[in-house]
PDB file of N, CA and C in Angstrom:
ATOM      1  N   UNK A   1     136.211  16.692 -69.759  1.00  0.00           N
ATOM      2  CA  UNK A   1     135.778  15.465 -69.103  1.00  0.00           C
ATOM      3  C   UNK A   1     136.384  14.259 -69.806  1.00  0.00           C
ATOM      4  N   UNK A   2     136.502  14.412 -71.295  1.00  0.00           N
ATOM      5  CA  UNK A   2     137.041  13.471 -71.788  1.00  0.00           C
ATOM      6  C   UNK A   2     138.246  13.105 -71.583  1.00  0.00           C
ATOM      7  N   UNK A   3     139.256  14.565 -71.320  1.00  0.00           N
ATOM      8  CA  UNK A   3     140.703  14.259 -71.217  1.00  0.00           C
ATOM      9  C   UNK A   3     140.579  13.396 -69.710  1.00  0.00           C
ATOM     10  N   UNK A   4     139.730  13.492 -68.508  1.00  0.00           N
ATOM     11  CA  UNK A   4     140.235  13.441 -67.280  1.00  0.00           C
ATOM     12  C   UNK A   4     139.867  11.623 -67.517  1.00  0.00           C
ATOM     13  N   UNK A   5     138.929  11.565 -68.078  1.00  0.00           N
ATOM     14  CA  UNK A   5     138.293   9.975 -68.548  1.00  0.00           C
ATOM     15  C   UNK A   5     139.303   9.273 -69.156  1.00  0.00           C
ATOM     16  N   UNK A   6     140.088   9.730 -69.737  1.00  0.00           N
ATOM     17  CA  UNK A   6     140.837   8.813 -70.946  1.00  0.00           C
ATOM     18  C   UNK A   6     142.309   8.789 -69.794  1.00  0.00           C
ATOM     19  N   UNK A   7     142.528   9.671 -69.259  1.00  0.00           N
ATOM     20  CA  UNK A   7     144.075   9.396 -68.789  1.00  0.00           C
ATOM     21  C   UNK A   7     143.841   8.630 -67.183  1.00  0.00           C
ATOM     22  N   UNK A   8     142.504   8.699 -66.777  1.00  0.00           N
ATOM     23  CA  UNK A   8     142.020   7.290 -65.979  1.00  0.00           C
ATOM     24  C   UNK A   8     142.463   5.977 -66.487  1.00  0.00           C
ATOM     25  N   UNK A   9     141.626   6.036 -67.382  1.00  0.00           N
ATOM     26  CA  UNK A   9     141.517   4.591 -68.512  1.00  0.00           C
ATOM     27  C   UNK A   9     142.860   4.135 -68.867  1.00  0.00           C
ATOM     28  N   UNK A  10     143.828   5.259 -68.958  1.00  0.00           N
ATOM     29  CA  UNK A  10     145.128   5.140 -69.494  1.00  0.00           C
ATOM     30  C   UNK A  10     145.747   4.440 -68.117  1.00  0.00           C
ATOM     31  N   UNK A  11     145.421   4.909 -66.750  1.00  0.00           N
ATOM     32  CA  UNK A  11     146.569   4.259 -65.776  1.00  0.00           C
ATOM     33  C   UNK A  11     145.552   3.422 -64.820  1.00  0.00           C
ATOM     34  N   UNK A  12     144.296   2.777 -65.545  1.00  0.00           N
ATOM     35  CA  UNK A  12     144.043   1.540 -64.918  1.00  0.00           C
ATOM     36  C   UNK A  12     144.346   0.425 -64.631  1.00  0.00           C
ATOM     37  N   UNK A  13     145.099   0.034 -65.752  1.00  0.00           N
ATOM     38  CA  UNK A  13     145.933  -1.321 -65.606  1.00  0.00           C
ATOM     39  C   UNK A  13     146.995  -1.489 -64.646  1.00  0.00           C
ATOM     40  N   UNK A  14     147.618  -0.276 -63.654  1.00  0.00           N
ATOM     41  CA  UNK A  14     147.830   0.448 -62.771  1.00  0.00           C
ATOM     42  C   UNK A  14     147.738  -0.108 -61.578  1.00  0.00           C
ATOM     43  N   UNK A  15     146.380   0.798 -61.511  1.00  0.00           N
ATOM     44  CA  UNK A  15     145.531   0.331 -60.524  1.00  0.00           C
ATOM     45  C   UNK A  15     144.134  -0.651 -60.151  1.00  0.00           C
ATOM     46  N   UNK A  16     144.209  -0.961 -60.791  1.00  0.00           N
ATOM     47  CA  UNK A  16     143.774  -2.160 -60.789  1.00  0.00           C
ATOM     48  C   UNK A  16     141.762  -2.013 -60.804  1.00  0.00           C
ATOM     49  N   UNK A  17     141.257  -3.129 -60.536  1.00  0.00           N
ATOM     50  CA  UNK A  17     139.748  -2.588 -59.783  1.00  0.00           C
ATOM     51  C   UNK A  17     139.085  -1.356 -58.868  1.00  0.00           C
ATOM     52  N   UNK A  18     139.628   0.096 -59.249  1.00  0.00           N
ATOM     53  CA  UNK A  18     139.444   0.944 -57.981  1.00  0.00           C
ATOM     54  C   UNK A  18     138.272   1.853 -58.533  1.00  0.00           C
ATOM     55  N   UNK A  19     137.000   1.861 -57.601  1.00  0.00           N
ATOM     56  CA  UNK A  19     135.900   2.615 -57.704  1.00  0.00           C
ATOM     57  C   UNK A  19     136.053   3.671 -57.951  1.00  0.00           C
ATOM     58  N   UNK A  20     135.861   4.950 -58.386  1.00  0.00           N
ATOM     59  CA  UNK A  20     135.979   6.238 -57.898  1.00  0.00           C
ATOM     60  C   UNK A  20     135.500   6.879 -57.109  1.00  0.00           C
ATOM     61  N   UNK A  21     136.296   7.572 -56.163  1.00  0.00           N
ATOM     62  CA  UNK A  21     135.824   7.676 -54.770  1.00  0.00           C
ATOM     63  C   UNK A  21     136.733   7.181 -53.763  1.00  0.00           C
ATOM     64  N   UNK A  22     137.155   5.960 -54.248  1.00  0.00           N
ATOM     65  CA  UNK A  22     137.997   5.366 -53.425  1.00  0.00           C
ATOM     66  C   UNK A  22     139.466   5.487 -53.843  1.00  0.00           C
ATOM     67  N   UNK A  23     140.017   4.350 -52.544  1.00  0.00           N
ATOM     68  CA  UNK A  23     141.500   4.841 -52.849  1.00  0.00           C
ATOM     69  C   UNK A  23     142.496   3.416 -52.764  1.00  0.00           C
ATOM     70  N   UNK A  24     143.924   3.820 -52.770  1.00  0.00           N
ATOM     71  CA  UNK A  24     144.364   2.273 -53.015  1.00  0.00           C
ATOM     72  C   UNK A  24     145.848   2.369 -52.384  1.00  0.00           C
ATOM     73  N   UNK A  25     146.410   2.073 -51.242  1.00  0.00           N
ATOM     74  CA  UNK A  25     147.176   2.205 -50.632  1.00  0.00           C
ATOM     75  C   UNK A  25     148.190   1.074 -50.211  1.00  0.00           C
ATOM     76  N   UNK A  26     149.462   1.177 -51.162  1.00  0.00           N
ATOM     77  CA  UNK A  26     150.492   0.071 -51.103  1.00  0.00           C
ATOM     78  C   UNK A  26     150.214  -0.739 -51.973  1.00  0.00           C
ATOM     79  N   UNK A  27     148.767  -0.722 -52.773  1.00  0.00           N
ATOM     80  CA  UNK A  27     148.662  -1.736 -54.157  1.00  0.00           C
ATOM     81  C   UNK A  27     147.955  -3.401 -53.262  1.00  0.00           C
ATOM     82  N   UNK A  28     147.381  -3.127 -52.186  1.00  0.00           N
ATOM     83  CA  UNK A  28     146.702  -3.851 -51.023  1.00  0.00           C
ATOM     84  C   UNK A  28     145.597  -3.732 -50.692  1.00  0.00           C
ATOM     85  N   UNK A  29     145.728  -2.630 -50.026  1.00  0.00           N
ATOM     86  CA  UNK A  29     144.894  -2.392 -49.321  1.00  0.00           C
ATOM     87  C   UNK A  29     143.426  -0.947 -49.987  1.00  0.00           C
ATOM     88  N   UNK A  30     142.932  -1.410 -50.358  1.00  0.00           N
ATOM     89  CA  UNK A  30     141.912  -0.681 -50.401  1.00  0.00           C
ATOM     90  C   UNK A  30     140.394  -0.355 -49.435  1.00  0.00           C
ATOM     91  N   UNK A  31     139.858   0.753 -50.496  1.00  0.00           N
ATOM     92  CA  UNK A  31     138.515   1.564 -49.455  1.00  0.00           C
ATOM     93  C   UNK A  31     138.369   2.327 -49.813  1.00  0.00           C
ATOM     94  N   UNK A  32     137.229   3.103 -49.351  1.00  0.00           N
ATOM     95  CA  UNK A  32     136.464   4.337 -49.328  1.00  0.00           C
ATOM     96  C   UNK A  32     137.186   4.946 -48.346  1.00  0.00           C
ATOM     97  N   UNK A  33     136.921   6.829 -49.004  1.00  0.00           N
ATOM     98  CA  UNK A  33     137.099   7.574 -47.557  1.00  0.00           C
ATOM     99  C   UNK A  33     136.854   7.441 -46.343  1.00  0.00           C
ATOM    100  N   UNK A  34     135.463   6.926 -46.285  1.00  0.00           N
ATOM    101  CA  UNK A  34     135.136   6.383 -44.479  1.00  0.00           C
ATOM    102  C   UNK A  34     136.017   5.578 -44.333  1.00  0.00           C
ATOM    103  N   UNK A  35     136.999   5.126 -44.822  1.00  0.00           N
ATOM    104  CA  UNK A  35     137.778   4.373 -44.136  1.00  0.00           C
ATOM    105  C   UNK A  35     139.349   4.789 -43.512  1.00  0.00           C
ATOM    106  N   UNK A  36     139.213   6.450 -43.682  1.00  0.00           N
ATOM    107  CA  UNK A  36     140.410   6.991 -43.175  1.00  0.00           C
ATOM    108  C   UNK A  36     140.264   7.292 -41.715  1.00  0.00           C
ATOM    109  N   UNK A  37     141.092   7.175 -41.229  1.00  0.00           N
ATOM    110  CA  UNK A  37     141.141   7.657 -39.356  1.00  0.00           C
ATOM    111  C   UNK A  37     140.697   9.060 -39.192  1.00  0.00           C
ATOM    112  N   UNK A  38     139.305   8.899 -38.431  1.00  0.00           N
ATOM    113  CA  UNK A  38     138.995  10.134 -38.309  1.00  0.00           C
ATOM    114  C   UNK A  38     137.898  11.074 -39.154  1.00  0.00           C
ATOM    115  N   UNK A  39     137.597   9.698 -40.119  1.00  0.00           N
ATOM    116  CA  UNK A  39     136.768  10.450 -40.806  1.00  0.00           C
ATOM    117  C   UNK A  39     135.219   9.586 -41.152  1.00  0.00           C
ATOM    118  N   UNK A  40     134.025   9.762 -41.058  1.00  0.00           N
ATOM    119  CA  UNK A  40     132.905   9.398 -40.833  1.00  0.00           C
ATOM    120  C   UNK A  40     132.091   9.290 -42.229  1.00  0.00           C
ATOM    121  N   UNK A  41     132.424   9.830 -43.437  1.00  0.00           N
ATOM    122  CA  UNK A  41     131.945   9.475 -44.439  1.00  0.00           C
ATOM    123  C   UNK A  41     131.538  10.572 -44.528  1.00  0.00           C
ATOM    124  N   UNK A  42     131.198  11.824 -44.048  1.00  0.00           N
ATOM    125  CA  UNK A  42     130.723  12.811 -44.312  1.00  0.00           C
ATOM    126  C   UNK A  42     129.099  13.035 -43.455  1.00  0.00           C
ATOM    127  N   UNK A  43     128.454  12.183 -43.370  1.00  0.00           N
ATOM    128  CA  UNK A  43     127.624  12.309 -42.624  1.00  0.00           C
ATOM    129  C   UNK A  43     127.540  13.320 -41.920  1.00  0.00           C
ATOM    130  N   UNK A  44     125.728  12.361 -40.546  1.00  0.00           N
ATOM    131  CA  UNK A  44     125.736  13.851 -39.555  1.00  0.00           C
ATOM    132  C   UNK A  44     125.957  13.307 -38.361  1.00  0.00           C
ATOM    133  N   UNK A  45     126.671  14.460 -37.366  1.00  0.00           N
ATOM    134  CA  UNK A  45     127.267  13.363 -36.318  1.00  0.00           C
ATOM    135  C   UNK A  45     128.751  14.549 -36.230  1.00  0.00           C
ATOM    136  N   UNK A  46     129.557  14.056 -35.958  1.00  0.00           N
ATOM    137  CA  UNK A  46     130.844  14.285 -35.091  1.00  0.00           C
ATOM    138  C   UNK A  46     131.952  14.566 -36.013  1.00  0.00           C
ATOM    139  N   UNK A  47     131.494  13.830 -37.486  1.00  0.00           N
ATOM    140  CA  UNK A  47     132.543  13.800 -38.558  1.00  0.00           C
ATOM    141  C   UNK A  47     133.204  15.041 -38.959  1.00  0.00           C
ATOM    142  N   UNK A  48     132.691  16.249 -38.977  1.00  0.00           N
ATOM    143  CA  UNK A  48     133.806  17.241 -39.027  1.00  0.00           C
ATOM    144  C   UNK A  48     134.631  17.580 -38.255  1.00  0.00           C
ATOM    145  N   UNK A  49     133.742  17.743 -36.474  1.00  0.00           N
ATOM    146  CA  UNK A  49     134.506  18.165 -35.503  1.00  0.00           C
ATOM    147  C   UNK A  49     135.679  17.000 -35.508  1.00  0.00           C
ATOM    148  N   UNK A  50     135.637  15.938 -35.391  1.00  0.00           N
ATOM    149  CA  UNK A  50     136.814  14.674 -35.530  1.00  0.00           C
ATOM    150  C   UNK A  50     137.730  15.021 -36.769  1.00  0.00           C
ATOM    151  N   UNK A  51     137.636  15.165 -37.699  1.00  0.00           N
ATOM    152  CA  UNK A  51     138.440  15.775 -38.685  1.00  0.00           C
ATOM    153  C   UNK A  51     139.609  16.578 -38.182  1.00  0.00           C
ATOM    154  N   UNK A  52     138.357  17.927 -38.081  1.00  0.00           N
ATOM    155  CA  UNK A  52     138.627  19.272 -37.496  1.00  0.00           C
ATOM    156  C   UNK A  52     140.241  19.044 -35.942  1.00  0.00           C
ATOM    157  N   UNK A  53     139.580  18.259 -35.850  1.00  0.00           N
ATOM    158  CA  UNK A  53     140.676  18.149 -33.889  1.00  0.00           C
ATOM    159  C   UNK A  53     142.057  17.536 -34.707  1.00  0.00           C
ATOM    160  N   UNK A  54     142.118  16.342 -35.661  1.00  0.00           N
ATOM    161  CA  UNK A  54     143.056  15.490 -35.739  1.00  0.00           C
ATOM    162  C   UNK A  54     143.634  16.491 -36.717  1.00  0.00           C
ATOM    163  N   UNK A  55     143.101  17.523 -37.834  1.00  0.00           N
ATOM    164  CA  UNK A  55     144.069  17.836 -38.373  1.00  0.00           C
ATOM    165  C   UNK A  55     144.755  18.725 -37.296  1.00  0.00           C
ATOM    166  N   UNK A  56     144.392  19.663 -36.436  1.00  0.00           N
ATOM    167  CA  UNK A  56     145.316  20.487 -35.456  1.00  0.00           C
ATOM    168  C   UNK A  56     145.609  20.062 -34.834  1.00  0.00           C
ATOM    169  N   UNK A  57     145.392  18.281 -34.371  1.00  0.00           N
ATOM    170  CA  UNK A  57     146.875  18.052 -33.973  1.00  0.00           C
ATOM    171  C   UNK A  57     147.831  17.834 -34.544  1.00  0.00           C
ATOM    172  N   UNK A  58     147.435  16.975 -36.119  1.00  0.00           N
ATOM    173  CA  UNK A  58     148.367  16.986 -36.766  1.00  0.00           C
ATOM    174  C   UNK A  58     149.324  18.083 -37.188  1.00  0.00           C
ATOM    175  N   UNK A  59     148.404  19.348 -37.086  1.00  0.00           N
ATOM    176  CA  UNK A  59     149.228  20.983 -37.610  1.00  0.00           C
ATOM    177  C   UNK A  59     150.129  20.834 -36.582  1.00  0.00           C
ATOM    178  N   UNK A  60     149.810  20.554 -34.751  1.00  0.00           N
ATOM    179  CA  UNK A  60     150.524  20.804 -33.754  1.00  0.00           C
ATOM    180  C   UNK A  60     152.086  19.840 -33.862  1.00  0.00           C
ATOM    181  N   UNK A  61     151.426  18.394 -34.466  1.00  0.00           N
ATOM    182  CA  UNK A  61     152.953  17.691 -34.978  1.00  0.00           C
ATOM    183  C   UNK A  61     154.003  18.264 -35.842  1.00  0.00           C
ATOM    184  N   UNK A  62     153.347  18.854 -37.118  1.00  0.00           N
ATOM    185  CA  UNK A  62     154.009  19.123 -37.726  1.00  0.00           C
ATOM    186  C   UNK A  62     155.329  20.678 -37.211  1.00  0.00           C
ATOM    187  N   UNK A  63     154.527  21.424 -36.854  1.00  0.00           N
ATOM    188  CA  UNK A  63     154.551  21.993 -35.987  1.00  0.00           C
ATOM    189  C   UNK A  63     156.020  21.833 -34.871  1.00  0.00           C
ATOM    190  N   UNK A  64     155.876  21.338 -34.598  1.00  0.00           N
ATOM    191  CA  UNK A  64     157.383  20.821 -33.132  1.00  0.00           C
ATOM    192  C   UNK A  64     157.901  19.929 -34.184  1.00  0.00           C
ATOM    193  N   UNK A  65     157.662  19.201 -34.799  1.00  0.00           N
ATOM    194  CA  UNK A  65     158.662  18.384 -35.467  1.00  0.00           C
ATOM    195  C   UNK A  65     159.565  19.628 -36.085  1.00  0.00           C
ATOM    196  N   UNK A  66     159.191  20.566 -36.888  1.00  0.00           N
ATOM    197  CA  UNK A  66     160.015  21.684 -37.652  1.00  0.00           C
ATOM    198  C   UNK A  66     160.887  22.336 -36.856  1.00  0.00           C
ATOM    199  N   UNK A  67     160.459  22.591 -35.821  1.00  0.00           N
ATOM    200  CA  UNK A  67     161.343  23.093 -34.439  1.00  0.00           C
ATOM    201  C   UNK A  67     162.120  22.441 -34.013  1.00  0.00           C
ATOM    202  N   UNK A  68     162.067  21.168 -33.385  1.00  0.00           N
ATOM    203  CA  UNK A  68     162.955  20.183 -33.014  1.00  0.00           C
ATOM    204  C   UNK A  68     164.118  19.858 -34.219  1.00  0.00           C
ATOM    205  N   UNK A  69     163.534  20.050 -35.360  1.00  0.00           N
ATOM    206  CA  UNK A  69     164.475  20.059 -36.837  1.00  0.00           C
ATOM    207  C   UNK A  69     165.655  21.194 -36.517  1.00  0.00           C
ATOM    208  N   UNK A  70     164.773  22.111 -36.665  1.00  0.00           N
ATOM    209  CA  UNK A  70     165.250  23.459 -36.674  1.00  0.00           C
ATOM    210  C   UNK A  70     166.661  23.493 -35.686  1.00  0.00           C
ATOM    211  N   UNK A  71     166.095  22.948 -34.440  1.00  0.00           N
ATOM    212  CA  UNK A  71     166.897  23.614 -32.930  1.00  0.00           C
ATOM    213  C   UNK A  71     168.142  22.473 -33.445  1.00  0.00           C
ATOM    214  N   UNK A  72     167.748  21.166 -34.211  1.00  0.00           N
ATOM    215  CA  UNK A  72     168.685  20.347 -34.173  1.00  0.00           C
ATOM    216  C   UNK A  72     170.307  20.669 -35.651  1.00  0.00           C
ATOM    217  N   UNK A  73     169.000  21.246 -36.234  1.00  0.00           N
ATOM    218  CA  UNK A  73     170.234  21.779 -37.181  1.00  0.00           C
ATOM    219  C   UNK A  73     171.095  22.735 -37.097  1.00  0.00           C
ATOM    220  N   UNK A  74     170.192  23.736 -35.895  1.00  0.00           N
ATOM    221  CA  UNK A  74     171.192  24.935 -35.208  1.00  0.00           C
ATOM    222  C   UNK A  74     172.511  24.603 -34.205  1.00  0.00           C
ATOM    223  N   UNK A  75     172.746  23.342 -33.966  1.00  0.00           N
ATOM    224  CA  UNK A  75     172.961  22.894 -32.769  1.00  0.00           C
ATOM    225  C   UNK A  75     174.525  22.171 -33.274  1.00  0.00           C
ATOM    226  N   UNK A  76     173.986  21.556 -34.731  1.00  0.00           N
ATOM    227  CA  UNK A  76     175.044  20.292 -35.295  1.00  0.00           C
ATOM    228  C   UNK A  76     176.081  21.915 -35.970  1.00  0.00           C
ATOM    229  N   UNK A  77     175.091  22.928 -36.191  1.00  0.00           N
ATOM    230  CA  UNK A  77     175.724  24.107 -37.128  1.00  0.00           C
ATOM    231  C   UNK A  77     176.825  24.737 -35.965  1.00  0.00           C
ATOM    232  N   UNK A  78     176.426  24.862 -34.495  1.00  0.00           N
ATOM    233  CA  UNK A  78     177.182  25.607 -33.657  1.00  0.00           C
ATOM    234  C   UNK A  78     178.730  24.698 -33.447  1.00  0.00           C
ATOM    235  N   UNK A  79     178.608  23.532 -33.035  1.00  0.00           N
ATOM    236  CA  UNK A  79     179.148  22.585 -32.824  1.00  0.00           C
ATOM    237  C   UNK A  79     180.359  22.425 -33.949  1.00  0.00           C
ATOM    238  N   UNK A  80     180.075  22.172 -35.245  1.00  0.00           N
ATOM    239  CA  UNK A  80     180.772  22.191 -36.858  1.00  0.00           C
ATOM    240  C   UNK A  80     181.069  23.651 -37.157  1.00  0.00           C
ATOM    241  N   UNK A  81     180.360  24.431 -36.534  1.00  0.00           N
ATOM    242  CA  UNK A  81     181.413  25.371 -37.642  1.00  0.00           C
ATOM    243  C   UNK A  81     181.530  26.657 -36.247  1.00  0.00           C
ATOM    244  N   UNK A  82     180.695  27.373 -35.614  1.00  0.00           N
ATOM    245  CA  UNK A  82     181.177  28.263 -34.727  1.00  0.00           C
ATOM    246  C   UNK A  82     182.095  28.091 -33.662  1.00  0.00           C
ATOM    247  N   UNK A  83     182.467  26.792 -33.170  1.00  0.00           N
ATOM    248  CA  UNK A  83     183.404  26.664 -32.037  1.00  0.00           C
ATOM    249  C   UNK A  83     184.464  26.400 -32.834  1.00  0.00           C
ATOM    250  N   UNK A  84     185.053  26.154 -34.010  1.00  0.00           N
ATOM    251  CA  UNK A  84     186.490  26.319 -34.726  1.00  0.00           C
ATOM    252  C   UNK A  84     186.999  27.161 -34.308  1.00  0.00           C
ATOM    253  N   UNK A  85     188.417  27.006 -34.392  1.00  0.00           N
ATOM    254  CA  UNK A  85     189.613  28.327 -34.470  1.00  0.00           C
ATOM    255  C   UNK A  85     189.540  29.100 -35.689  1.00  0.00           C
ATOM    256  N   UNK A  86     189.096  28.528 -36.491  1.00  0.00           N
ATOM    257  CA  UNK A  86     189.496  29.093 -38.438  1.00  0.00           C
ATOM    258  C   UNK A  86     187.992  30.282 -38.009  1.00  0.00           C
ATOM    259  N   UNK A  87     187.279  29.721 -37.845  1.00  0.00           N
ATOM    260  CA  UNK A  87     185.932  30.749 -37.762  1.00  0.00           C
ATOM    261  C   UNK A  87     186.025  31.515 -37.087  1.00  0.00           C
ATOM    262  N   UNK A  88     186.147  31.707 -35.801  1.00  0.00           N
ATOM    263  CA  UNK A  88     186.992  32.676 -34.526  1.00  0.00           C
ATOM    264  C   UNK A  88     188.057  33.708 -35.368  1.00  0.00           C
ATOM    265  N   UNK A  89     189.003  33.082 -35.921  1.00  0.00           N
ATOM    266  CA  UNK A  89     190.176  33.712 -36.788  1.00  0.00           C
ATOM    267  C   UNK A  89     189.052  35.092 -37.373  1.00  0.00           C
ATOM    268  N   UNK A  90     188.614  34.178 -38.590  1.00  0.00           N
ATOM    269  CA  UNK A  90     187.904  35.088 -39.299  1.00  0.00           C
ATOM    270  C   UNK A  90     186.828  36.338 -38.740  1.00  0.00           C
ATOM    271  N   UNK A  91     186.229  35.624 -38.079  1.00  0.00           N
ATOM    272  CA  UNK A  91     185.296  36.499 -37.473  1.00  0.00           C
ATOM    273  C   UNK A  91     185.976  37.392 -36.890  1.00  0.00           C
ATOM    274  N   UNK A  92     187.017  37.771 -36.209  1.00  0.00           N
ATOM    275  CA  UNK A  92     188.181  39.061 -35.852  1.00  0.00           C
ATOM    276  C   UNK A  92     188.612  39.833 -36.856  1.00  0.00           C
ATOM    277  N   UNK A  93     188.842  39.142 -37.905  1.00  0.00           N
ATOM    278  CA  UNK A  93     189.671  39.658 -38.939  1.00  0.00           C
ATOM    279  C   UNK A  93     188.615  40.756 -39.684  1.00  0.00           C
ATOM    280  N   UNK A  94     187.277  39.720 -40.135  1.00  0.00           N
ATOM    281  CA  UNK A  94     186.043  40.686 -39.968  1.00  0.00           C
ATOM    282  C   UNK A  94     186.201  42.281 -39.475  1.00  0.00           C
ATOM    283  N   UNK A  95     185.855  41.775 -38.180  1.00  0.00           N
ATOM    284  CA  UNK A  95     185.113  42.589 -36.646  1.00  0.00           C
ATOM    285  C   UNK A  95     186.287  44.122 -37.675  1.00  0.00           C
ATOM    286  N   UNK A  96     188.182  43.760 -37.771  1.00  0.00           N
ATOM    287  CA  UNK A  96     188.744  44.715 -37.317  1.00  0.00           C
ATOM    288  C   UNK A  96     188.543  45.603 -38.581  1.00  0.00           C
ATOM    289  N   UNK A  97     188.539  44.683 -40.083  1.00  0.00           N
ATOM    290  CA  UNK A  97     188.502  45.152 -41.233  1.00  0.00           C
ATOM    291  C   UNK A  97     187.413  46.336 -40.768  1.00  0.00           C
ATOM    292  N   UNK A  98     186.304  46.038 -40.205  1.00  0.00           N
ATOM    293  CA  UNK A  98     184.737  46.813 -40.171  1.00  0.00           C
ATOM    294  C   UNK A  98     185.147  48.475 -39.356  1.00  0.00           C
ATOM    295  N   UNK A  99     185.984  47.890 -38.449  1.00  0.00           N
ATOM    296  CA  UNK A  99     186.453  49.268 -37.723  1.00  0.00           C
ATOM    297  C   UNK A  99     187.170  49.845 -38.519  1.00  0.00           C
ATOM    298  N   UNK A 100     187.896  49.438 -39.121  1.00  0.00           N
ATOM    299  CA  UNK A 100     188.791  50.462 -40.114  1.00  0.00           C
ATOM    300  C   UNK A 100     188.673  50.929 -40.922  1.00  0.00           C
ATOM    301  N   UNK A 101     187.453  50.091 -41.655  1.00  0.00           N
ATOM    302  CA  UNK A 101     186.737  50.722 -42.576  1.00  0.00           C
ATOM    303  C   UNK A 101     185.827  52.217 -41.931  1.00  0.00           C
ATOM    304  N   UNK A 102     185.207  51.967 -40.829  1.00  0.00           N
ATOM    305  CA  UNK A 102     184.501  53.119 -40.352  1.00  0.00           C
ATOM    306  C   UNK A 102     185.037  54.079 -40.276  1.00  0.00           C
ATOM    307  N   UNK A 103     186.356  53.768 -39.755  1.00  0.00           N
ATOM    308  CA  UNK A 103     187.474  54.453 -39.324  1.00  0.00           C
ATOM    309  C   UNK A 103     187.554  55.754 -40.112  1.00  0.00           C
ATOM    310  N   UNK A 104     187.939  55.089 -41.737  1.00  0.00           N
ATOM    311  CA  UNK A 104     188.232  56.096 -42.958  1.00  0.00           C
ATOM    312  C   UNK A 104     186.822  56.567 -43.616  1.00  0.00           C
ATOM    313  N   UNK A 105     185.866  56.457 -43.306  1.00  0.00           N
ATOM    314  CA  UNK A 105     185.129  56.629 -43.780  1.00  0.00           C
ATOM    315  C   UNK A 105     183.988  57.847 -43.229  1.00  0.00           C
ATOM    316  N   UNK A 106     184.420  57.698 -41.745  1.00  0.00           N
ATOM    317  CA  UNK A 106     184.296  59.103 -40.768  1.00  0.00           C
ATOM    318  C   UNK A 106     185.484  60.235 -41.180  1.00  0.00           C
ATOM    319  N   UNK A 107     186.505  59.703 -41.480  1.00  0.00           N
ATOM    320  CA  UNK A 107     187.506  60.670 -42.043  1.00  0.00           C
ATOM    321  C   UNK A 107     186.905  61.315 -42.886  1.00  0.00           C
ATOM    322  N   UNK A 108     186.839  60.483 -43.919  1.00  0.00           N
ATOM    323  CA  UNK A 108     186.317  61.292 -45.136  1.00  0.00           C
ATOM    324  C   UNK A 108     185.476  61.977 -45.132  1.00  0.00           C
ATOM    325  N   UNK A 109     184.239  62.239 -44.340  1.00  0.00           N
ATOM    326  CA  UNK A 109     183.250  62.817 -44.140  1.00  0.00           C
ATOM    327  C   UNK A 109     183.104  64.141 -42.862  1.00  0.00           C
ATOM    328  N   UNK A 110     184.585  63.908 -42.656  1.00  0.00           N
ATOM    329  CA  UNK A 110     184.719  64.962 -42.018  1.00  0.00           C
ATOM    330  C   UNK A 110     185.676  66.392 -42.902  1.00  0.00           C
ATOM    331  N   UNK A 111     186.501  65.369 -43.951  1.00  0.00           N
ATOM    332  CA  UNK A 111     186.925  66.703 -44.447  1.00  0.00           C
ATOM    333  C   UNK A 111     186.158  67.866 -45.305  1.00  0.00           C
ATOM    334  N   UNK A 112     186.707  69.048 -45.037  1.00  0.00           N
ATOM    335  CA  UNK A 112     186.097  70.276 -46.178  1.00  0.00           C
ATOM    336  C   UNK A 112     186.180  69.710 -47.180  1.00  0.00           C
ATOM    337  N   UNK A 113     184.983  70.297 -48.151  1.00  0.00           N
ATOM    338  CA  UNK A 113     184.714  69.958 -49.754  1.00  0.00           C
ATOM    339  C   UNK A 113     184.384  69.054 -49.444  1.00  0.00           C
ATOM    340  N   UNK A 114     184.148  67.976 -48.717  1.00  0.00           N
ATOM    341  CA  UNK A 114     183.562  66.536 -49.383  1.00  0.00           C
ATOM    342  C   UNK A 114     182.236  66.680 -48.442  1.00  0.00           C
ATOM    343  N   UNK A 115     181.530  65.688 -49.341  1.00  0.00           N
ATOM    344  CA  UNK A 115     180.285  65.377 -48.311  1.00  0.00           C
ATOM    345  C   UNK A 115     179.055  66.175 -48.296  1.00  0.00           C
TER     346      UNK A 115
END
């Protein structure tokens, strides 16, 4: 308790006048939790279910934002690097190495003594 007391004390000058409990946002604006969107102080009443809804929508934002990320980074990736000639090149050169490799490698496993 002492350590959590003293390294308060240590970054008050910081923050200035702030209750505990409360909070301090931009070095302005202060408040209590009841003063966040959506939230009722804890009370009785609606205050969880209101919580409860805004964080799943917020999950639902976060949510499509990662996707819309996603689809957008797949998109700049197709564009930059799969429609090249150099990548096309390679990707053949790939494909034929892979057959030829199979190629000898069914050989080998077909001759007597081995295998």
């Amino acid at each position: 308790v002492l350590r959590c007391w003293s390294a308060g004390a240590r970054f008050r000058p910081l923050l200035g006048d702030v209750a505990p409990g409360s909070f301090r946002v931009a070095g302005s604006i202060s408040g209590s939790a009841a003063a966040l969107p959506g939230h009722d102080g804890g009370g009785a009443g609606g205050g969880v279910a209101t919580t409860m809804s805004t964080m799943f929508a917020d999950t639902l934002l976060i949510v499509f934002i990662s996707v819309c990320t996603a689809l957008l980074a797949e998109g700049i990736t197709w564009v930059l690097v799969y429609r090249t000639d150099k990548y096309k090149r390679l990707k053949a050169e790939v494909e034929k190495q892979s057959k030829k490799c199979k190629y000898f490698s069914d050989i080998s496993e077909c001759r007597p003594g081995r295998g």
